[in-house]
PDB file of N, CA and C in Angstrom:
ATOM      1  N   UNK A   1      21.986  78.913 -94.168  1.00  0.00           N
ATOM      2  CA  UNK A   1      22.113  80.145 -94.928  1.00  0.00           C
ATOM      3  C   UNK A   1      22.679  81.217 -93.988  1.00  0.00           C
ATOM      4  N   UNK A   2      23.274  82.356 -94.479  1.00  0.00           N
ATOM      5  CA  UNK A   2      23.916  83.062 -93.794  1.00  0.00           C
ATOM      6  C   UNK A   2      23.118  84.278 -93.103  1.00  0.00           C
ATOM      7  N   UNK A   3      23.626  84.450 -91.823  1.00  0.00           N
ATOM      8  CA  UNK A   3      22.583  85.515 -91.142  1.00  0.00           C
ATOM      9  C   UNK A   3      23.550  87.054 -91.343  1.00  0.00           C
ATOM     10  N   UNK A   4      21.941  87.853 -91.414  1.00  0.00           N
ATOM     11  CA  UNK A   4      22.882  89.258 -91.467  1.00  0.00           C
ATOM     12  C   UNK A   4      21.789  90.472 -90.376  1.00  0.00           C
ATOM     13  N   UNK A   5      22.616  90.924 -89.884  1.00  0.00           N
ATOM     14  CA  UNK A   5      21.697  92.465 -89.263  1.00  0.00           C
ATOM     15  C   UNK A   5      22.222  93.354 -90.176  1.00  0.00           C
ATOM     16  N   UNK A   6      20.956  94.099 -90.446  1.00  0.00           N
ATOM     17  CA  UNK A   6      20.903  95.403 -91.646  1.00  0.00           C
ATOM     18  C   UNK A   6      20.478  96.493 -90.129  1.00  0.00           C
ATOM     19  N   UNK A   7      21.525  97.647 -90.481  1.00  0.00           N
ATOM     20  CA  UNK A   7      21.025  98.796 -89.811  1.00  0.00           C
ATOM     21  C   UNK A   7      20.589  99.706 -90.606  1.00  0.00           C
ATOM     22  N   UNK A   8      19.366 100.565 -90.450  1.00  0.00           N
ATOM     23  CA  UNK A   8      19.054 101.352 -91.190  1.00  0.00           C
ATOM     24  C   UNK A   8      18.682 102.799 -90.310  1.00  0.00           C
ATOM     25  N   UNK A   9      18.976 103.216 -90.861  1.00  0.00           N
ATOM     26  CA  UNK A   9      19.186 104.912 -90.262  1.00  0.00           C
ATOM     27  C   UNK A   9      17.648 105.435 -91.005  1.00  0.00           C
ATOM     28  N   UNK A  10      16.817 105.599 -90.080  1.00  0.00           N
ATOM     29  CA  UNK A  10      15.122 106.332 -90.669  1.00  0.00           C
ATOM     30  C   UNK A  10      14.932 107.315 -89.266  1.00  0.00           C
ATOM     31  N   UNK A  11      15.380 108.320 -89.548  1.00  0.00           N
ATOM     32  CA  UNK A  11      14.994 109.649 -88.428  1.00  0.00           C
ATOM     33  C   UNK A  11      13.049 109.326 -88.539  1.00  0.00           C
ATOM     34  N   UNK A  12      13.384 109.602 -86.913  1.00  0.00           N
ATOM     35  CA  UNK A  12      11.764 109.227 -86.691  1.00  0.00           C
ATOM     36  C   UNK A  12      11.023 107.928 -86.706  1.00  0.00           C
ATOM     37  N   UNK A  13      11.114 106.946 -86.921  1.00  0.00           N
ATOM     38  CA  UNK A  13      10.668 105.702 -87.622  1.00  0.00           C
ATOM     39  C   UNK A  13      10.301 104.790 -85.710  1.00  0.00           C
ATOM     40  N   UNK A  14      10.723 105.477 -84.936  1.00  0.00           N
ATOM     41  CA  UNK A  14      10.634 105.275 -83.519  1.00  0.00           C
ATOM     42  C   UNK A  14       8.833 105.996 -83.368  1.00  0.00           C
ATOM     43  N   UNK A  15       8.791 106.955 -83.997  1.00  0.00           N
ATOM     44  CA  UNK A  15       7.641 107.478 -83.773  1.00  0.00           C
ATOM     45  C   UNK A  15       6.563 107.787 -85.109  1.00  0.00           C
ATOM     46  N   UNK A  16       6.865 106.498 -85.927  1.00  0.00           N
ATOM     47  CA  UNK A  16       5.973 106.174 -87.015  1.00  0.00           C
ATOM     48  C   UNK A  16       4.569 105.631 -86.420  1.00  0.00           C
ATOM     49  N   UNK A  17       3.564 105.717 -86.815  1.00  0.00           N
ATOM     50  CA  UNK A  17       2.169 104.973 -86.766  1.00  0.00           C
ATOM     51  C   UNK A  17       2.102 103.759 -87.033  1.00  0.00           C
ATOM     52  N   UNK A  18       1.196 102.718 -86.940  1.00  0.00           N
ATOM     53  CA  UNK A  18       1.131 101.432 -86.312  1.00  0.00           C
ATOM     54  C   UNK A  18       1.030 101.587 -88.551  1.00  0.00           C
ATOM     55  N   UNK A  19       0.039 102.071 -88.860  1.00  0.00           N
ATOM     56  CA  UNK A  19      -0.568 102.349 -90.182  1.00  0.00           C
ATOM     57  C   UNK A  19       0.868 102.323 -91.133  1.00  0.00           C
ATOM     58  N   UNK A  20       2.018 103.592 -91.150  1.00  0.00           N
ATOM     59  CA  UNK A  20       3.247 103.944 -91.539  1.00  0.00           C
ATOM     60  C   UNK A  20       4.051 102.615 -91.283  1.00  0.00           C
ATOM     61  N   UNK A  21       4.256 102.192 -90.415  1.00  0.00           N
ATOM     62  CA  UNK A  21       4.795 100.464 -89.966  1.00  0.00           C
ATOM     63  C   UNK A  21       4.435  99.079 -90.665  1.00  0.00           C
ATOM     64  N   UNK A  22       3.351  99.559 -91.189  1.00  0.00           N
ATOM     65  CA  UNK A  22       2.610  98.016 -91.504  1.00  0.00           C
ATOM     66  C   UNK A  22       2.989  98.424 -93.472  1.00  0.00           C
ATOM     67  N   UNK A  23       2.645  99.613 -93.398  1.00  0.00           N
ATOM     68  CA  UNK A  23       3.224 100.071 -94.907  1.00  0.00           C
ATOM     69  C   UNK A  23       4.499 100.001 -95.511  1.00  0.00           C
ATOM     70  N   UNK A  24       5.461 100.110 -94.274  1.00  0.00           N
ATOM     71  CA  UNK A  24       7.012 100.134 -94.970  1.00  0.00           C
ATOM     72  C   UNK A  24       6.925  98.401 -95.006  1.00  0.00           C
ATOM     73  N   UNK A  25       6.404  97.391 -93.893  1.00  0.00           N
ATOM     74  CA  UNK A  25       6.696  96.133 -94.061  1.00  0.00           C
ATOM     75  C   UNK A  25       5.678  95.608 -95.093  1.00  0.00           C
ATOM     76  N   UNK A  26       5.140  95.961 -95.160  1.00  0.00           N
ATOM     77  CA  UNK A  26       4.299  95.750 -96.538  1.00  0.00           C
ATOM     78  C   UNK A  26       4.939  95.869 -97.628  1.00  0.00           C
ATOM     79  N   UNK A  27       5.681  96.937 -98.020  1.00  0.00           N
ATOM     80  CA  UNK A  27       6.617  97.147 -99.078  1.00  0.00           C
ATOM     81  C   UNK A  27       7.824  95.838 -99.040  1.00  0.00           C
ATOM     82  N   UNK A  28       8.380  95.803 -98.071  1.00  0.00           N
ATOM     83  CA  UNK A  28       9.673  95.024 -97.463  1.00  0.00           C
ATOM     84  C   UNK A  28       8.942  93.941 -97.871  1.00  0.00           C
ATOM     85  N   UNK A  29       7.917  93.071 -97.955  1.00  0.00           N
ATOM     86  CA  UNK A  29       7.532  91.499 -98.085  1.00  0.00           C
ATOM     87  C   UNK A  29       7.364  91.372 -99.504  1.00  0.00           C
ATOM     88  N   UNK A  30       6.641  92.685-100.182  1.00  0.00           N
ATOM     89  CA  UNK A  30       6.622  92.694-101.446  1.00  0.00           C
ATOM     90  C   UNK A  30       7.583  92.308-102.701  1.00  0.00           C
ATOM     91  N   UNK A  31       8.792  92.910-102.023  1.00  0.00           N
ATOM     92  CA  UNK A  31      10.374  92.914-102.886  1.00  0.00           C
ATOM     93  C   UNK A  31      10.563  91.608-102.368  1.00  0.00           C
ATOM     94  N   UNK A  32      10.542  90.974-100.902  1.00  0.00           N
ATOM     95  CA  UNK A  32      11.148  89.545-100.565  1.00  0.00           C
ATOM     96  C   UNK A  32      10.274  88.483-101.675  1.00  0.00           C
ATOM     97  N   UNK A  33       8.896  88.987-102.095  1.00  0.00           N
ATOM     98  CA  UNK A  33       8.394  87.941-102.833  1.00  0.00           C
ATOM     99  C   UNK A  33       9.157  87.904-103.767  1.00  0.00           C
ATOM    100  N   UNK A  34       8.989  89.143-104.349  1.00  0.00           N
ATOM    101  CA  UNK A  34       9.952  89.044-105.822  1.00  0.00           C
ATOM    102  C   UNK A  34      11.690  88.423-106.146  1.00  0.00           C
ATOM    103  N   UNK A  35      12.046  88.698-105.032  1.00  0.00           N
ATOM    104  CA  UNK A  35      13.054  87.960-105.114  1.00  0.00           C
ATOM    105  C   UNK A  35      13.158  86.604-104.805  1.00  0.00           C
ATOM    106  N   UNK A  36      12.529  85.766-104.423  1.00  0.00           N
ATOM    107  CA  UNK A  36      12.661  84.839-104.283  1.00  0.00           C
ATOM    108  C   UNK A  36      13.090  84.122-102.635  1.00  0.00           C
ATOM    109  N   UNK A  37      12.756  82.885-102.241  1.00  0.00           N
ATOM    110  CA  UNK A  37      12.884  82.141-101.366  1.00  0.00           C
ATOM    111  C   UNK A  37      14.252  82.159-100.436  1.00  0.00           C
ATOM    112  N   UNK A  38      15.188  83.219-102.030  1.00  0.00           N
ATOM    113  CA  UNK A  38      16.801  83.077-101.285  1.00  0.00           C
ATOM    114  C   UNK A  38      17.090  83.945-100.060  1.00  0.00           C
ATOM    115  N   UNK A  39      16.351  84.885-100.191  1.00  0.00           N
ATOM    116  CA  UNK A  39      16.363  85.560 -98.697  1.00  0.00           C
ATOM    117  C   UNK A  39      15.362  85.663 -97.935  1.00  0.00           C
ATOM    118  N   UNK A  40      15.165  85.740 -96.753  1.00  0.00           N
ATOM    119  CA  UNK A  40      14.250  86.234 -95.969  1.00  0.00           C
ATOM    120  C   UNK A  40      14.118  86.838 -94.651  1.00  0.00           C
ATOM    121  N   UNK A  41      13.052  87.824 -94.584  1.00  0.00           N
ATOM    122  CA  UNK A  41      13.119  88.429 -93.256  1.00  0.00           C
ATOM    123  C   UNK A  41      12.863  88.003 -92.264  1.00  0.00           C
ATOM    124  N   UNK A  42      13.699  87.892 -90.628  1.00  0.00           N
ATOM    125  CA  UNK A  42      13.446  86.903 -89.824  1.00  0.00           C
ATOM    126  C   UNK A  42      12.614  88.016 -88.741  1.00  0.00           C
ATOM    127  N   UNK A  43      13.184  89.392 -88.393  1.00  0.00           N
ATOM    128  CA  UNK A  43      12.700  90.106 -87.669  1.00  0.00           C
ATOM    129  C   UNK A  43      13.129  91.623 -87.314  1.00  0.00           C
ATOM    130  N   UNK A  44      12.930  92.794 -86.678  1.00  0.00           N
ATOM    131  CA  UNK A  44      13.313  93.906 -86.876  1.00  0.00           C
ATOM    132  C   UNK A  44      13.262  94.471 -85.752  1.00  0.00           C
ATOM    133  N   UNK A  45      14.088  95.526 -85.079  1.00  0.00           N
ATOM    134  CA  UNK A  45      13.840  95.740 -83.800  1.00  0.00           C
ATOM    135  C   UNK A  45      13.969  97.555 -84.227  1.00  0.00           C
ATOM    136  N   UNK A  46      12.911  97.964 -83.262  1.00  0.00           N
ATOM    137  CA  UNK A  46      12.470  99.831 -84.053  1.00  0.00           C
ATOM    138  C   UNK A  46      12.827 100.182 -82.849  1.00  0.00           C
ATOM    139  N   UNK A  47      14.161 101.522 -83.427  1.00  0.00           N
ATOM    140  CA  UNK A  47      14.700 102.431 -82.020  1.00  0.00           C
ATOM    141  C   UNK A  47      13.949 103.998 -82.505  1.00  0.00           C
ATOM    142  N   UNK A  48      14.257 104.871 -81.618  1.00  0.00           N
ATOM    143  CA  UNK A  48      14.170 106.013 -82.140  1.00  0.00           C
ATOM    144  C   UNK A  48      14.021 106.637 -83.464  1.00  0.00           C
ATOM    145  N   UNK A  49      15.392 106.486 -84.472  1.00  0.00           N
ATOM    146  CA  UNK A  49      16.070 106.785 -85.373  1.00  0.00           C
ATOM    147  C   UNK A  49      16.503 106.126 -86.186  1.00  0.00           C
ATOM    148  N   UNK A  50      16.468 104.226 -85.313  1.00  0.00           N
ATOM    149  CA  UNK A  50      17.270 103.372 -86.483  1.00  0.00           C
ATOM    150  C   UNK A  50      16.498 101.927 -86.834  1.00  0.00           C
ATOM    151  N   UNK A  51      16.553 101.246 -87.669  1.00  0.00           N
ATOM    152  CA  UNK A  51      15.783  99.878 -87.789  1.00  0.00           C
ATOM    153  C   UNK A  51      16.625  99.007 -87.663  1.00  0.00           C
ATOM    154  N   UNK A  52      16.851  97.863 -86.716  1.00  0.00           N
ATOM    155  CA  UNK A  52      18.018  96.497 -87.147  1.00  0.00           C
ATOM    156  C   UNK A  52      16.945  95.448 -87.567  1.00  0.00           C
ATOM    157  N   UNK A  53      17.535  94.585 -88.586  1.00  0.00           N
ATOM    158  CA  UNK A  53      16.696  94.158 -89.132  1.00  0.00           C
ATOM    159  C   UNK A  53      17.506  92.541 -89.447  1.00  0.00           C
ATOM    160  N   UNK A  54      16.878  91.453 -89.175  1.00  0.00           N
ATOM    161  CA  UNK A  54      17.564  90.302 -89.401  1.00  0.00           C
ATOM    162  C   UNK A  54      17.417  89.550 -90.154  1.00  0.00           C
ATOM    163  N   UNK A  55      17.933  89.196 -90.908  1.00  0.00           N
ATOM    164  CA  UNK A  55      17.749  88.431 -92.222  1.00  0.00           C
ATOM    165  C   UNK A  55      18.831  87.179 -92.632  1.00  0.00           C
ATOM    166  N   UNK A  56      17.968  86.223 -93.213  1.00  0.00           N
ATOM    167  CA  UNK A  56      18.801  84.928 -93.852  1.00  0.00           C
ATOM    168  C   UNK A  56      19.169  85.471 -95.272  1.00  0.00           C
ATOM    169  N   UNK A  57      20.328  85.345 -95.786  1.00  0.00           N
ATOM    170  CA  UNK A  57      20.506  85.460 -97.135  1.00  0.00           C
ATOM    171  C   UNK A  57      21.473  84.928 -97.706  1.00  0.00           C
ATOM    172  N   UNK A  58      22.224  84.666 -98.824  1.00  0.00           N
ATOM    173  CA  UNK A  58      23.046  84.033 -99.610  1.00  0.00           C
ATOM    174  C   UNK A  58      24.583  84.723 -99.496  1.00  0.00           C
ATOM    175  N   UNK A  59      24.254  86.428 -99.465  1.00  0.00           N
ATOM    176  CA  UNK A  59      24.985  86.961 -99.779  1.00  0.00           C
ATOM    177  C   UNK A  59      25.206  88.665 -99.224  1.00  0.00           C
ATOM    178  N   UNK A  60      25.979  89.645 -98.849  1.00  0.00           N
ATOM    179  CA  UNK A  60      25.626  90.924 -98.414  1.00  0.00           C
ATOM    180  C   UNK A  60      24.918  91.544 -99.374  1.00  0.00           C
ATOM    181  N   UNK A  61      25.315  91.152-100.714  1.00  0.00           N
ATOM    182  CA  UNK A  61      24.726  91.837-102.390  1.00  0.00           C
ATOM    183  C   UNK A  61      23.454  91.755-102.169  1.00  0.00           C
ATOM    184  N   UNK A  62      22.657  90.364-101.798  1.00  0.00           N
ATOM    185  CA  UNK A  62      21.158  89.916-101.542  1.00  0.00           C
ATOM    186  C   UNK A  62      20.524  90.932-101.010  1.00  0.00           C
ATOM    187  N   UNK A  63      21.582  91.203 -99.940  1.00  0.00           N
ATOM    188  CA  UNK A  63      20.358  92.088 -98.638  1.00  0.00           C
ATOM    189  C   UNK A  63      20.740  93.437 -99.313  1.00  0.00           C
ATOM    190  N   UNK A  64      21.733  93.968 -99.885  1.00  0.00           N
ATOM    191  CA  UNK A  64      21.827  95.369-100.130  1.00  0.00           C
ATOM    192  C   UNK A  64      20.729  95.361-101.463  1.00  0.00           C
ATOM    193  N   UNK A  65      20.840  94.437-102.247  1.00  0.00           N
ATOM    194  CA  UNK A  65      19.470  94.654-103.572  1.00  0.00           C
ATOM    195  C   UNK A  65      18.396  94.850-102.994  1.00  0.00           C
ATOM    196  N   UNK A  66      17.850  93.883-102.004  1.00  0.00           N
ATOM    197  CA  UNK A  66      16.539  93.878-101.438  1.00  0.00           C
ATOM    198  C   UNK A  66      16.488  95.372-100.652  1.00  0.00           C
ATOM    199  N   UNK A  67      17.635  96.004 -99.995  1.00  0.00           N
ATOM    200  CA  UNK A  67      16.822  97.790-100.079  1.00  0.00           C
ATOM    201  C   UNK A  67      16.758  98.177-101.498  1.00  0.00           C
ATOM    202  N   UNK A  68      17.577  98.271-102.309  1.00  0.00           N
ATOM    203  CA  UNK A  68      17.973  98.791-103.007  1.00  0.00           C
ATOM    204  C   UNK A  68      16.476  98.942-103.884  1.00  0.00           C
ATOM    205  N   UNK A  69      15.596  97.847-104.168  1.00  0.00           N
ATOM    206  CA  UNK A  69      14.564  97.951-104.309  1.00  0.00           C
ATOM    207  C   UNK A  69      13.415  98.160-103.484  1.00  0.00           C
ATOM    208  N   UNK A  70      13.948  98.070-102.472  1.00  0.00           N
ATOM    209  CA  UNK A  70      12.356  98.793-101.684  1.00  0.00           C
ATOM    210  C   UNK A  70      12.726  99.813-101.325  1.00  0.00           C
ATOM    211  N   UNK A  71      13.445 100.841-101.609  1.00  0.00           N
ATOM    212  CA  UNK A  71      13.733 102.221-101.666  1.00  0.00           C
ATOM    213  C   UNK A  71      14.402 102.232 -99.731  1.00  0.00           C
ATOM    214  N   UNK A  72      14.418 101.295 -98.970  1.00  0.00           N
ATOM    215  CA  UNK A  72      14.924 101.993 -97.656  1.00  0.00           C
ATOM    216  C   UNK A  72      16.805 101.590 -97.851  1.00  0.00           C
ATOM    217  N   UNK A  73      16.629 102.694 -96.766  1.00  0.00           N
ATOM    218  CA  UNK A  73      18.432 102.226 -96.375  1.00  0.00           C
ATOM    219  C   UNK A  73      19.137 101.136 -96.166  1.00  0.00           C
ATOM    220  N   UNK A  74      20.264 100.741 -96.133  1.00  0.00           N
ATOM    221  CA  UNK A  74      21.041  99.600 -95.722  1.00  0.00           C
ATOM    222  C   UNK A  74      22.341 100.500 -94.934  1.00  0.00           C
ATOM    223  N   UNK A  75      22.344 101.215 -94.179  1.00  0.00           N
ATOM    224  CA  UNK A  75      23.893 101.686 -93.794  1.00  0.00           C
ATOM    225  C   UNK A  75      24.308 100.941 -93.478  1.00  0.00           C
ATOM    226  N   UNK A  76      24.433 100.101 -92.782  1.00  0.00           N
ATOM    227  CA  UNK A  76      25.213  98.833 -92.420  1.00  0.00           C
ATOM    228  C   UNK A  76      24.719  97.725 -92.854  1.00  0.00           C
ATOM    229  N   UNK A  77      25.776  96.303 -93.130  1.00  0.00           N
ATOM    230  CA  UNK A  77      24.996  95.312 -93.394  1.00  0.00           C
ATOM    231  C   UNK A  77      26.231  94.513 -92.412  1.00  0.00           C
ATOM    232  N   UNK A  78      25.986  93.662 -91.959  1.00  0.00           N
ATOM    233  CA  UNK A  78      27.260  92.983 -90.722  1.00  0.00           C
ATOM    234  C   UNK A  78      26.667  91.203 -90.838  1.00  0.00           C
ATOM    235  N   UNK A  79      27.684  90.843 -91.515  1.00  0.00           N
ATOM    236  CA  UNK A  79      26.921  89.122 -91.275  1.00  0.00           C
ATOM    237  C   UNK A  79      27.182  88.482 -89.449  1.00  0.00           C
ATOM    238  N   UNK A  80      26.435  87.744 -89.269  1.00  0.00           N
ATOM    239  CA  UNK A  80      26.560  87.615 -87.895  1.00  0.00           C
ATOM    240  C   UNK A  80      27.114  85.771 -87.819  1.00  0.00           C
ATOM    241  N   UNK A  81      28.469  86.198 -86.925  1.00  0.00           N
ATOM    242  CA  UNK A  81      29.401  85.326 -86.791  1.00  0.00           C
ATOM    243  C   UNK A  81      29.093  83.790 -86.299  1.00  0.00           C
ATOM    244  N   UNK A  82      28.293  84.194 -85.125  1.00  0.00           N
ATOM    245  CA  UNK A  82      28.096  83.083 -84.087  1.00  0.00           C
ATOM    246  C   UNK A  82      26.985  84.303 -83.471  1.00  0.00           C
ATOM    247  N   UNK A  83      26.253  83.106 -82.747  1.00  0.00           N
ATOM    248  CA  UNK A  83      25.387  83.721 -81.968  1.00  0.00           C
ATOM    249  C   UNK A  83      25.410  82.873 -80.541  1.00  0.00           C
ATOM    250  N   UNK A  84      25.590  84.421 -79.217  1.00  0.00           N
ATOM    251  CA  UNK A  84      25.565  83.584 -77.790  1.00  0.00           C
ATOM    252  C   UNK A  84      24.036  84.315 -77.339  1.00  0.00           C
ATOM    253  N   UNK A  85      24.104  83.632 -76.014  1.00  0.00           N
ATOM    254  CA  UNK A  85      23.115  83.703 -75.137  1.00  0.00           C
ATOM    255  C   UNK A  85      23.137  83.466 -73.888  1.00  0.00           C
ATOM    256  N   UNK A  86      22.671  83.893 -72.543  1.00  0.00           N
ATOM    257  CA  UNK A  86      22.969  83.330 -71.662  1.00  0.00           C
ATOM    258  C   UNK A  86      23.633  81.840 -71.327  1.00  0.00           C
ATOM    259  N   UNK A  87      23.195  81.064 -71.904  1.00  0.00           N
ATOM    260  CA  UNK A  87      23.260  79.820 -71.729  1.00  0.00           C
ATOM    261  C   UNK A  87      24.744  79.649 -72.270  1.00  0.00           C
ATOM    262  N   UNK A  88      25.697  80.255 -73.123  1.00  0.00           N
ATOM    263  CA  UNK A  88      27.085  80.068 -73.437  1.00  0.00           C
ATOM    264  C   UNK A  88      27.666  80.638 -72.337  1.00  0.00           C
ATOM    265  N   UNK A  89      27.418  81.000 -70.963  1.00  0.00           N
ATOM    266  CA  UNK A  89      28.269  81.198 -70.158  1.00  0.00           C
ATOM    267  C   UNK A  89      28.038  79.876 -69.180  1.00  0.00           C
ATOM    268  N   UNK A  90      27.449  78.839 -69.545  1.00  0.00           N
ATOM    269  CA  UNK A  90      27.356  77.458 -68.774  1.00  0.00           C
ATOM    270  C   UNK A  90      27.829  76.525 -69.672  1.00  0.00           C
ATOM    271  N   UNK A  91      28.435  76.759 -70.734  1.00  0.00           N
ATOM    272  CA  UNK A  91      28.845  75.746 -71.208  1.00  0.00           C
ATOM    273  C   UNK A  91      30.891  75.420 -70.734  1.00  0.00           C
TER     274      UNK A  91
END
């Protein structure tokens, strides 16, 4: 299935509460139930200001519905091409 990073632009969200955190992903698992098995959240990395967020899905439409119903942003959605790692500079 196809991988995507979602950027989301949330001023502050760097300095949300453990409580505020567990609530927005609480919301976020809620909508993944409802939609079904076709997408899912793999993991999220919290900056300052912005959320990247990684996800399996079918489609960019998938991941933009799935904010679209849990009320957060999608400013970016970028499917991800290939993935390296140290280890692709020994091959």
């Amino acid at each position: 299935m196809p991988k995507f990073v979602i950027e989301r632009e949330i001023p502050g969200i760097g300095n949300m509460s453990e409580t505020e955190i567990r609530d927005v992903s609480r919301k976020s698992v809620s909508v993944l139930r409802e939609m079904g098995p076709e997408i899912q959240w793999l993991q999220s990395y919290v900056t300052g200001d912005k959320l990247y967020c990684v996800y399996l899905a079918p489609d960019e439409a998938t991941v933009r519905e799935h904010a679209r119903r849990g009320g957060f942003p999608a400013n970016r959605v970028c499917a991800v091409r290939r993935m390296i790692d140290p280890t692709t500079a020994e091959s």
